[in-house]
Protein backbone atom coordinates (compact mmCIF):
# COMPACT_ATOMS: atom_id res chain seq x y z
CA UNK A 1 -29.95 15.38 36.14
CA UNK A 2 -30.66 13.56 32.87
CA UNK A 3 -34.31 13.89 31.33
CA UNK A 4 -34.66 10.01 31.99
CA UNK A 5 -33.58 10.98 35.89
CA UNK A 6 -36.26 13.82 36.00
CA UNK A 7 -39.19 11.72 34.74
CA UNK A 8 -38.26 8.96 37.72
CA UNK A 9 -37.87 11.89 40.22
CA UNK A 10 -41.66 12.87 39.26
CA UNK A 11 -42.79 9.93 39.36
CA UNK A 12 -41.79 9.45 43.14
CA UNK A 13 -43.09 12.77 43.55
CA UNK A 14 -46.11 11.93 42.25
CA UNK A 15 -46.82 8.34 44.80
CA UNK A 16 -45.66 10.46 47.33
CA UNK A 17 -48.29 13.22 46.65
CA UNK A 18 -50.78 11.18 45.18
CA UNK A 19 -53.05 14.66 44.28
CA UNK A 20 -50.12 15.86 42.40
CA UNK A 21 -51.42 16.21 38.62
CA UNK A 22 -49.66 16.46 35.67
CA UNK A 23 -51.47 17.91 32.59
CA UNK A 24 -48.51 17.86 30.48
CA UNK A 25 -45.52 14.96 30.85
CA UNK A 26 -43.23 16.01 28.38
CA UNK A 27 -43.60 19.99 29.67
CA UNK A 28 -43.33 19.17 32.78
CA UNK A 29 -40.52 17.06 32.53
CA UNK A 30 -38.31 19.55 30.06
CA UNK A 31 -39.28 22.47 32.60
CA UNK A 32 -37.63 20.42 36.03
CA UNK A 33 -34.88 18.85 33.25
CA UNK A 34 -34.52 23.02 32.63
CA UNK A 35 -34.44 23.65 36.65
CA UNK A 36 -32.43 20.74 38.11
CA UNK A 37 -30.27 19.79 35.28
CA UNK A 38 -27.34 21.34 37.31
CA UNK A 39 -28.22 18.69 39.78
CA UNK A 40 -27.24 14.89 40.12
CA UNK A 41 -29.91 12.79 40.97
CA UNK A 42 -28.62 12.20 44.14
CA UNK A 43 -28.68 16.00 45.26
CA UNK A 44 -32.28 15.92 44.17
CA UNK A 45 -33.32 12.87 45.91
CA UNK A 46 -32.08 14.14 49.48
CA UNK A 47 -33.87 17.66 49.19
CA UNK A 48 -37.12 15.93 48.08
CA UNK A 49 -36.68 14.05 51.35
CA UNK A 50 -35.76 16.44 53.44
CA UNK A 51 -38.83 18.55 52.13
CA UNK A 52 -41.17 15.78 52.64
CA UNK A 53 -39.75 15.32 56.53
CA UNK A 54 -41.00 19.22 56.94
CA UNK A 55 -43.82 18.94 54.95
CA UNK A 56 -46.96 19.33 56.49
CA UNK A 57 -49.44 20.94 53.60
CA UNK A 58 -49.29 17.68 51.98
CA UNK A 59 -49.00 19.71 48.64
CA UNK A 60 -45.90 18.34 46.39
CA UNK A 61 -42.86 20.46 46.39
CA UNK A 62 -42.13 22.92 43.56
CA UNK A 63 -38.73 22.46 41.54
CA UNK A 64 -37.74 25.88 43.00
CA UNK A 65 -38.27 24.80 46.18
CA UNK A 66 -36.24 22.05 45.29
CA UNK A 67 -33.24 23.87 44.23
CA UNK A 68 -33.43 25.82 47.18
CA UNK A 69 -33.18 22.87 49.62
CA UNK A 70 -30.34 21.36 47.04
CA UNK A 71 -28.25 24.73 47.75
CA UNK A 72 -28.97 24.45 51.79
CA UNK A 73 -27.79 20.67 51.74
CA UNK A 74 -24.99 22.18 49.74
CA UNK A 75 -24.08 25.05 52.46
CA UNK A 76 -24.45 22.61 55.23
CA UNK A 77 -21.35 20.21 54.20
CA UNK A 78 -19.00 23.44 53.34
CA UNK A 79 -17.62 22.49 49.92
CA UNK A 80 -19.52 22.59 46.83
CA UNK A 81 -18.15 19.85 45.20
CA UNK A 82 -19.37 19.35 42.11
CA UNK A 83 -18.28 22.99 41.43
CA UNK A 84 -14.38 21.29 42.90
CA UNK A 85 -15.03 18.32 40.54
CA UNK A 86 -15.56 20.67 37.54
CA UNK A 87 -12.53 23.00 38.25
CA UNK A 88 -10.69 19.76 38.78
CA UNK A 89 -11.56 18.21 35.20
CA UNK A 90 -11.10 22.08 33.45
């Protein structure tokens, strides 16, 4: 994910768990840029949803937590393909 993809990803985050503070943006958004920048957007966007269809603290997800439901998604269909895509283009 792209910096620019991050800070729209926390935004959602942040109507869907309105008590969600951030105390510093640019931090915040250079730490989950750090975390999920192996990510697409897209990978990102179904584990935040499949988190929020378990979720029942009401407290936001952490990026870790994130990641992890990225790599289950990933197990679940069998093929990591953006690891195939990269071998492919290398």
């Amino acid at each position: 994910m792209t910096k620019d993809e991050v800070t729209v990803f926390l935004i959602t985050i942040n109507k869907v768990y309105p008590r969600w503070k951030v105390d510093d943006p640019k931090g915040t958004i250079n730490a989950w840029s750090l975390v999920l920048g192996d990510y697409t957007a897209e990978q990102a966007d179904r584990a935040l949803k499949d988190y929020m269809k378990k979720d029942i603290t009401g407290y936001a997800p952490s990026a870790p937590q994130l990641v992890a439901q990225i790599e289950k998604n990933k197990r679940k269909t069998g093929t990591d393909w953006d690891a195939l895509a990269k071998e492919l283009e290398g």
